[in-house]
Protein backbone atom coordinates (compact mmCIF):
# COMPACT_ATOMS: atom_id res chain seq x y z
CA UNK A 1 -8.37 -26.88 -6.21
CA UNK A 2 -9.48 -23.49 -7.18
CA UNK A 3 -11.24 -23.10 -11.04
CA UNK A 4 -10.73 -19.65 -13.18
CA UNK A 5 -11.35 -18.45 -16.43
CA UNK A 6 -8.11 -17.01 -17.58
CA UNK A 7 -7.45 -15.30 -20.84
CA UNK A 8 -11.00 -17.61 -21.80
CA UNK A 9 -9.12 -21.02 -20.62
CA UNK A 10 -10.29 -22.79 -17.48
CA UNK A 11 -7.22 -23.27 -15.27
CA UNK A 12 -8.00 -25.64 -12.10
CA UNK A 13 -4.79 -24.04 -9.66
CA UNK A 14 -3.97 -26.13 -6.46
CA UNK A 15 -2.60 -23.30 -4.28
CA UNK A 16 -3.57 -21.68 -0.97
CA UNK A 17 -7.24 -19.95 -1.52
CA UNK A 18 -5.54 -16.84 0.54
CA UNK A 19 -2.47 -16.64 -1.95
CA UNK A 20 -2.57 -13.02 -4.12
CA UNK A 21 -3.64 -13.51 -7.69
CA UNK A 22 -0.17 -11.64 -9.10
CA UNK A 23 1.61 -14.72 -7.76
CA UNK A 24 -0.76 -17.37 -9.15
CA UNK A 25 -0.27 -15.78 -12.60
CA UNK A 26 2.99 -15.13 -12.51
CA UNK A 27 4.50 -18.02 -10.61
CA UNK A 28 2.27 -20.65 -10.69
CA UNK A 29 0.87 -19.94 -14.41
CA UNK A 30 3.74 -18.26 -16.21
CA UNK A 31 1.96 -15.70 -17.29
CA UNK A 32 4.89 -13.01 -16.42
CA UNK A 33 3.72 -9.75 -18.64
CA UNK A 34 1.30 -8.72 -15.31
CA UNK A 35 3.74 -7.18 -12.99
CA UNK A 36 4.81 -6.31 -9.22
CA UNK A 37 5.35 -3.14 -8.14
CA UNK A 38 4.28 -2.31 -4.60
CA UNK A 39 2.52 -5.00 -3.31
CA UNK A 40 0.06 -2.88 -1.70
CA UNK A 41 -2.47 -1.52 -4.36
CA UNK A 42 -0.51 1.71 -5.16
CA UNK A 43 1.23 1.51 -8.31
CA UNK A 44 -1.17 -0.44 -10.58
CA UNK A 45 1.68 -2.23 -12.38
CA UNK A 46 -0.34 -5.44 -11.59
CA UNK A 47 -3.89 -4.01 -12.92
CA UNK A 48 -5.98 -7.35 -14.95
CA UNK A 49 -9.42 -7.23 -15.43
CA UNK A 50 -12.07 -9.45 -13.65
CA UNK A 51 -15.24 -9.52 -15.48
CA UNK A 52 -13.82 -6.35 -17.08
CA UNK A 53 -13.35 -4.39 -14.49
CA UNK A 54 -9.99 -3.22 -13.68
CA UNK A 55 -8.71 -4.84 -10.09
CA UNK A 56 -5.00 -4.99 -8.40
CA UNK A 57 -3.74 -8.62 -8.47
CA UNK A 58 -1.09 -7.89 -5.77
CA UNK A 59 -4.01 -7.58 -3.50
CA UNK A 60 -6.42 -9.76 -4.34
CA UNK A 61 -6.69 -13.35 -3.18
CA UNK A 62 -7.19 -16.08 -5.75
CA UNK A 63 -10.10 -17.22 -4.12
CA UNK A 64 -12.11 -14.23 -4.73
CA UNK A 65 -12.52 -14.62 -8.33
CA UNK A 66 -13.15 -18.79 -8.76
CA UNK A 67 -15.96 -18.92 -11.30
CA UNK A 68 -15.34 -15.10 -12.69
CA UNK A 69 -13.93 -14.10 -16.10
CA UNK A 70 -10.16 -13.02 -15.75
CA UNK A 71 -8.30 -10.96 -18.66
CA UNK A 72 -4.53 -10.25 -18.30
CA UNK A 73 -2.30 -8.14 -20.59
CA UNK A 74 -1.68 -11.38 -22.76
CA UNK A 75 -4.85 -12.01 -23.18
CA UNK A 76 -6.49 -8.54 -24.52
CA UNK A 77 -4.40 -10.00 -28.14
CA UNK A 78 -1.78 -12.51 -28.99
CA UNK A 79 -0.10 -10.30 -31.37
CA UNK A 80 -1.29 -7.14 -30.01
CA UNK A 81 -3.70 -6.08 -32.17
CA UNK A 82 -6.30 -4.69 -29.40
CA UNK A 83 -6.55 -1.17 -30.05
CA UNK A 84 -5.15 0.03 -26.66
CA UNK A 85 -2.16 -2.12 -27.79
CA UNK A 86 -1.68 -0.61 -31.42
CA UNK A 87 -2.29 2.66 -30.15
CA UNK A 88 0.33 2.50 -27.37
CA UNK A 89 2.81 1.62 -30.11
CA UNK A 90 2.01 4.00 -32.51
CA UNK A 91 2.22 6.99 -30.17
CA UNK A 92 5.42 5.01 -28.62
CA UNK A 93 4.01 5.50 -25.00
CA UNK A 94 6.99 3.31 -23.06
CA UNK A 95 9.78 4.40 -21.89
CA UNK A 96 11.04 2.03 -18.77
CA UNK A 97 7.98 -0.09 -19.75
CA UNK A 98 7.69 -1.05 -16.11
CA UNK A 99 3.92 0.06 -15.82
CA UNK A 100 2.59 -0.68 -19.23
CA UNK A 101 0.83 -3.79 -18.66
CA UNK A 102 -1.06 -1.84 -15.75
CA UNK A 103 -1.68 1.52 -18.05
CA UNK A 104 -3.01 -0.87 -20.87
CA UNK A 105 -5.38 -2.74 -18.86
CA UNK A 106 -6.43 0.61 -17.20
CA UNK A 107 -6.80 1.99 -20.49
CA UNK A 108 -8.68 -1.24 -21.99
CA UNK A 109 -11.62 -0.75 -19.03
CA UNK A 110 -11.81 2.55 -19.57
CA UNK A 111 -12.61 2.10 -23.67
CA UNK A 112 -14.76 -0.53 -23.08
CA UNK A 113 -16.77 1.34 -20.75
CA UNK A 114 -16.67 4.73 -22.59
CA UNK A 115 -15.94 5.25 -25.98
CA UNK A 116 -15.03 8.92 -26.19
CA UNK A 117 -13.29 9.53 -23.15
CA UNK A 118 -12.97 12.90 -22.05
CA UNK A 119 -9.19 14.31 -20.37
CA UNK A 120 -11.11 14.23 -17.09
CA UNK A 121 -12.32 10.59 -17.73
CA UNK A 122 -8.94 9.24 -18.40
CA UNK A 123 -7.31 10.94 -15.63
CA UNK A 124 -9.84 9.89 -13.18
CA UNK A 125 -9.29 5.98 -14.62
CA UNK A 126 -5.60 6.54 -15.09
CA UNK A 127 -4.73 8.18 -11.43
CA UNK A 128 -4.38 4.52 -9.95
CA UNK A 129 -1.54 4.39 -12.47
CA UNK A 130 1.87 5.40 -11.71
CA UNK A 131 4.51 5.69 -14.47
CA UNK A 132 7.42 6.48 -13.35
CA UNK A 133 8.95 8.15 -16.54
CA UNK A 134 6.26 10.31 -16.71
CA UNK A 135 4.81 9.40 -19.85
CA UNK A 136 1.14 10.60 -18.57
CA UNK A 137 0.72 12.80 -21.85
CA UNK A 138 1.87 9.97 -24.40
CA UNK A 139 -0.41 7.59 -22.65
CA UNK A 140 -3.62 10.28 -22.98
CA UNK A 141 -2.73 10.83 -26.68
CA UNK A 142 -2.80 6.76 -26.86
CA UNK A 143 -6.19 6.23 -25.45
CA UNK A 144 -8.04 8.98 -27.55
CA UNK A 145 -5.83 7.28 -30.31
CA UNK A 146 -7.82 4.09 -29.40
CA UNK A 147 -10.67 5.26 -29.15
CA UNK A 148 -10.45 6.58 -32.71
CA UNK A 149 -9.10 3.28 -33.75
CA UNK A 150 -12.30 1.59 -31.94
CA UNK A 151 -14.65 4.10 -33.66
CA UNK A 152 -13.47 3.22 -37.08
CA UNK A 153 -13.61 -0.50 -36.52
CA UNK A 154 -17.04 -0.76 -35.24
């Protein structure tokens, strides 16, 4: 039996300790809105945050985060209020929609580590990030969006 903190719930999961986190959430929790892309740490689709740092789930074994704080894309809001989220829909950022649970959580890290993020500070946190519409300059004007939005609310 493995314990996590998930979205601020305790789960206790019986699975294997080696199985990748993106499974556990997905298949074993239900908790579908992280997704799979490459399976090998390339694409970011499956980007959540462990103790609020941004990680790749498709990579990472469940093991290695018993007893850590775990945040996926449902749990930044239930009715996406976060900033990142409001932000994303104002400047209508999706396209496919494919990578937006990855680009928000990327985003999310980013804000919460720096406020006013410069262009070279979101591309650097973004690169992991691939979108494969191409919706790079609709997802910068969304995070200086939030981090207006942020700004205001403090």
């Amino acid at each position: 039996m493995i314990s996590l903190m998930i979205n601020g719930k305790k789960q206790d999961i019986d699975v294997d300790p080696d199985t990748p986190l993106l499974w556990v959430l997905r298949d074993t929790l239900g908790l579908t809105g992280t997704k799979y892309g490459c399976g090998i740490a390339a694409c970011g689709a499956c980007t959540v945050h462990v103790n609020g740092q941004p990680i790749r789930s498709c990579v990472t074994p469940v093991s290695s985060i018993a007893g850590k704080r775990l945040t996926t894309i449902e749990g930044l809001s239930e009715d996406n209020s976060h900033p990142v989220q409001r932000a994303w829909i104002a400047e209508e950022v999706p396209q496919c929609g494919f990578c937006q649970s990855g680009q928000i959580m990327a985003a999310a890290a980013l804000l919460a580590a720096k406020t006013t993020p410069s262009d070279t500070d979101i591309d650097s946190a973004m690169s992991g990030i691939i979108c494969r519409c191409g919706t790079y300059q609709r997802i910068r004007r969304a995070i200086k969006r939030a981090a207006e939005l942020m700004a205001r609310e403090a």
